[in-house]
N, C-alpha and C. Protein backbone atom coordinates (compact mmCIF):
# COMPACT_ATOMS: atom_id res chain seq x y z
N UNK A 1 2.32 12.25 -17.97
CA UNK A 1 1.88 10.98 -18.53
C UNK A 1 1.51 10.01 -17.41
N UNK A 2 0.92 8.68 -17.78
CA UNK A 2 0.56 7.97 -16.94
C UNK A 2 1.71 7.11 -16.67
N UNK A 3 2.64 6.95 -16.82
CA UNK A 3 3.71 5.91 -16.86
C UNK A 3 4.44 7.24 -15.44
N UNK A 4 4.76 8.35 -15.85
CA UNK A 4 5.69 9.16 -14.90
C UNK A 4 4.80 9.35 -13.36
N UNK A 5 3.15 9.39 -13.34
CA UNK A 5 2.38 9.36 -12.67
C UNK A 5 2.12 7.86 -11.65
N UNK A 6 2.57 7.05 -12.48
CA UNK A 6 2.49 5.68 -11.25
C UNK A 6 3.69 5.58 -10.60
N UNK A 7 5.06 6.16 -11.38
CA UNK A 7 6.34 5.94 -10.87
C UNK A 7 6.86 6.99 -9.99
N UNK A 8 5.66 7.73 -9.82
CA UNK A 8 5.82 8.58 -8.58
C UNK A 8 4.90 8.32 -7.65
N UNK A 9 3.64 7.67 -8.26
CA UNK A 9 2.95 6.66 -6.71
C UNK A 9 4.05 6.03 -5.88
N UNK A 10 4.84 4.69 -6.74
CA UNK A 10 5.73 3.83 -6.47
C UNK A 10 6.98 4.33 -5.56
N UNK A 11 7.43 5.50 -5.81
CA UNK A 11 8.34 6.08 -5.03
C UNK A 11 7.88 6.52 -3.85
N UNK A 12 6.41 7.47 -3.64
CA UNK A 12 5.90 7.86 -2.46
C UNK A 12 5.52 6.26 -1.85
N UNK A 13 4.94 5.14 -2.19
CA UNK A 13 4.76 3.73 -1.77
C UNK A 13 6.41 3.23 -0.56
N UNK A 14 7.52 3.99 -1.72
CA UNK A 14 8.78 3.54 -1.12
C UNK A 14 8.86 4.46 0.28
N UNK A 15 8.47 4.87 0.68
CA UNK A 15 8.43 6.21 2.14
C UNK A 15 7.92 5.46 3.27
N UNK A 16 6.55 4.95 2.59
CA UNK A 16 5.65 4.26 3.40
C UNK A 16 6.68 2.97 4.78
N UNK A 17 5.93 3.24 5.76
CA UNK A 17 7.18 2.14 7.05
C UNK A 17 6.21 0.88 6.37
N UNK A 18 7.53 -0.34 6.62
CA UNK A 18 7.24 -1.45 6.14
C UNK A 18 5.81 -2.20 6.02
N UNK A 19 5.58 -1.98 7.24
CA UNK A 19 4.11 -2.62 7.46
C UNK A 19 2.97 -2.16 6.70
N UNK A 20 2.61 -1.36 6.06
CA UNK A 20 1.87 -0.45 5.45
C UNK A 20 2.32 -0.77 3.77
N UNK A 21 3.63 -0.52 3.51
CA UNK A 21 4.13 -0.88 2.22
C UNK A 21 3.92 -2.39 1.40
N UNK A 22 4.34 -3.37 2.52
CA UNK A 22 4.06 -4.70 2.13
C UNK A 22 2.55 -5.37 2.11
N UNK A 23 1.61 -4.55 2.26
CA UNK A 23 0.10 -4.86 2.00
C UNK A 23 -0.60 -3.99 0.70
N UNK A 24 -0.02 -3.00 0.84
CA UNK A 24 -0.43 -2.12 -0.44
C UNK A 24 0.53 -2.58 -1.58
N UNK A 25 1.53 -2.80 -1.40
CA UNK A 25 2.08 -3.82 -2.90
C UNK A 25 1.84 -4.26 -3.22
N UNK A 26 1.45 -6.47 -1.83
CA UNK A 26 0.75 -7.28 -2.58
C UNK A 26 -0.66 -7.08 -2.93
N UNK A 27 -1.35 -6.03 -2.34
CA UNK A 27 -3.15 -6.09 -3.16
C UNK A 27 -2.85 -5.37 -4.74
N UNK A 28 -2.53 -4.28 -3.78
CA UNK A 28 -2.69 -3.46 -5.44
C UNK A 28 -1.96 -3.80 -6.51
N UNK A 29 -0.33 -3.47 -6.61
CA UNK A 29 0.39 -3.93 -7.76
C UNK A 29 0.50 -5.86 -7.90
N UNK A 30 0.84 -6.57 -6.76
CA UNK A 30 0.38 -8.27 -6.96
C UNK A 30 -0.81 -8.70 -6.89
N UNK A 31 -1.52 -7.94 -6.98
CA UNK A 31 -3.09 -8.10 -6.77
C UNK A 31 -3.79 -9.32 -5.96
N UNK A 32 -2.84 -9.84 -4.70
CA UNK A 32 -3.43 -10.78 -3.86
C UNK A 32 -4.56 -10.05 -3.01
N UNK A 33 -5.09 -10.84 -2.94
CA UNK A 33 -6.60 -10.79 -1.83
C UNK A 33 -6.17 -10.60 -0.24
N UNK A 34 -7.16 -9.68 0.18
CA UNK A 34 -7.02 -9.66 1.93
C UNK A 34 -6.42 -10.85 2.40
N UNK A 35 -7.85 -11.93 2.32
CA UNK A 35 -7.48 -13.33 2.97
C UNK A 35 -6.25 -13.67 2.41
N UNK A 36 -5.34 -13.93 1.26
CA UNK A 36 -3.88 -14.36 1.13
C UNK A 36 -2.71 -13.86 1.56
N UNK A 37 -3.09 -12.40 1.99
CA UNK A 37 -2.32 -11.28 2.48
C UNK A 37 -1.77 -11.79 3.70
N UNK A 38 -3.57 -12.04 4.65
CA UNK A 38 -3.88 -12.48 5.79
C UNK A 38 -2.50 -13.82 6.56
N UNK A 39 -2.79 -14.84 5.13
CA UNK A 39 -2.29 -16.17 5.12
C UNK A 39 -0.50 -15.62 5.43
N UNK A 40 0.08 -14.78 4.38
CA UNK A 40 1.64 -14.81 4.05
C UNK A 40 2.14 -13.90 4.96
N UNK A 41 1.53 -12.69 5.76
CA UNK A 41 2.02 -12.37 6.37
C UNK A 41 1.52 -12.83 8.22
N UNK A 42 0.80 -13.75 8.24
CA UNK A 42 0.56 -14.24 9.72
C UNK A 42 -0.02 -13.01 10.60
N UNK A 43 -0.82 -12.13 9.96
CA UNK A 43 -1.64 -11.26 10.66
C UNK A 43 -3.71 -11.63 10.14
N UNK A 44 -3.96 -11.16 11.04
CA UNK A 44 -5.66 -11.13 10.48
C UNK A 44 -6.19 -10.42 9.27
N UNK A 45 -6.96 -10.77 8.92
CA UNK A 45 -8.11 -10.16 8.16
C UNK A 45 -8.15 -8.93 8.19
N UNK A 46 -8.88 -8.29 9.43
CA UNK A 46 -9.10 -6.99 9.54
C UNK A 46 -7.31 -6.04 9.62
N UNK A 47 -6.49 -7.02 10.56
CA UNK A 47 -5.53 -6.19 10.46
C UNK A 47 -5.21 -5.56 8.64
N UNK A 48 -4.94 -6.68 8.03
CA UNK A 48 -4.48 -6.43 6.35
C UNK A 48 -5.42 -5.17 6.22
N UNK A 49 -7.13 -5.33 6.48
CA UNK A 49 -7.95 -4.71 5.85
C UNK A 49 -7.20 -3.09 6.77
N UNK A 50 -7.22 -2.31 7.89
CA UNK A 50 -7.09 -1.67 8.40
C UNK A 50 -5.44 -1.38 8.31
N UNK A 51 -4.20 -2.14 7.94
CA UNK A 51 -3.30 -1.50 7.29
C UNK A 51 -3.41 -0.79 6.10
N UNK A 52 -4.12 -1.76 4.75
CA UNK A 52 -4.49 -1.17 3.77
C UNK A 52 -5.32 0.17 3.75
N UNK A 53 -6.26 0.51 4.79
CA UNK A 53 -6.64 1.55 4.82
C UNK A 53 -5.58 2.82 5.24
N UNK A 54 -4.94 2.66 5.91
CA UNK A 54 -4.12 3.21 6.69
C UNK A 54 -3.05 3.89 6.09
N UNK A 55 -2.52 2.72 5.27
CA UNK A 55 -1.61 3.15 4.42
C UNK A 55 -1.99 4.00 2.97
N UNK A 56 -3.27 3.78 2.71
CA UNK A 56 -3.96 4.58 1.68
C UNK A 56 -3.86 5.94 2.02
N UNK A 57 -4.85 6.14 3.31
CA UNK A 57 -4.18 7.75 3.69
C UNK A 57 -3.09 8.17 3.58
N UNK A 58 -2.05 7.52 4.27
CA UNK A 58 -0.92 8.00 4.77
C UNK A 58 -0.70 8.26 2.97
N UNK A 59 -0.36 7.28 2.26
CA UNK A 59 -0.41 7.58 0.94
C UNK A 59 -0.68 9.03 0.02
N UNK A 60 -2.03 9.34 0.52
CA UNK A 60 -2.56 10.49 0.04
C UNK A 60 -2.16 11.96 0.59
N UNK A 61 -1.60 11.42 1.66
CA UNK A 61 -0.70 12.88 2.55
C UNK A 61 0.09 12.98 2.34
N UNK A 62 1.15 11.96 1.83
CA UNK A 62 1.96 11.82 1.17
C UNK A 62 2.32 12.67 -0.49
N UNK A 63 1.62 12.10 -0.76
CA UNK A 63 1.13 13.07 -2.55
C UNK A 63 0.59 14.26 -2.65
N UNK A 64 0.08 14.45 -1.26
CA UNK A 64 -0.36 16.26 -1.96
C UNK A 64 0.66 16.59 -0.92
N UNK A 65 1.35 16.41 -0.31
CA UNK A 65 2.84 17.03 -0.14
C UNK A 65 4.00 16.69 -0.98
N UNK A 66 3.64 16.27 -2.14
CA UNK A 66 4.71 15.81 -3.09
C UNK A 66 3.92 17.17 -4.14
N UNK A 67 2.83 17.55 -4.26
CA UNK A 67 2.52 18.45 -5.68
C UNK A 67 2.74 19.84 -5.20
């Protein structure tokens, strides 16, 4: 189901090292913007943008070593 399918995103999310975790939370599940990301955690633009990428992979290596 889709409910058992996000709550195993959310758990592989929980693996993720902090820095990586706390940008992919607030965009995706708090749905703040780069630039507010930018603002609350006192890093740049590109950094947020290039964690978020970062952590997407790591994400996805994550999950097909979870199936």
């Amino acid at each position: 189901t889709e409910e058992a399918e996000s709550s195993g995103v959310l758990e592989v999310v929980g693996k993720l090292s902090e820095r990586y975790k706390a940008v992919i939370i607030l965009h995706y599940l708090e749905g703040y913007s780069v630039d507010e990301i930018s603002f609350m955690l006192g890093i740049s633009a590109s950094a947020v943008k290039m964690r978020l990428s970062r952590g997407r992979d790591l994400l996805k290596k994550l999950m097909e070593k979870e199936d």
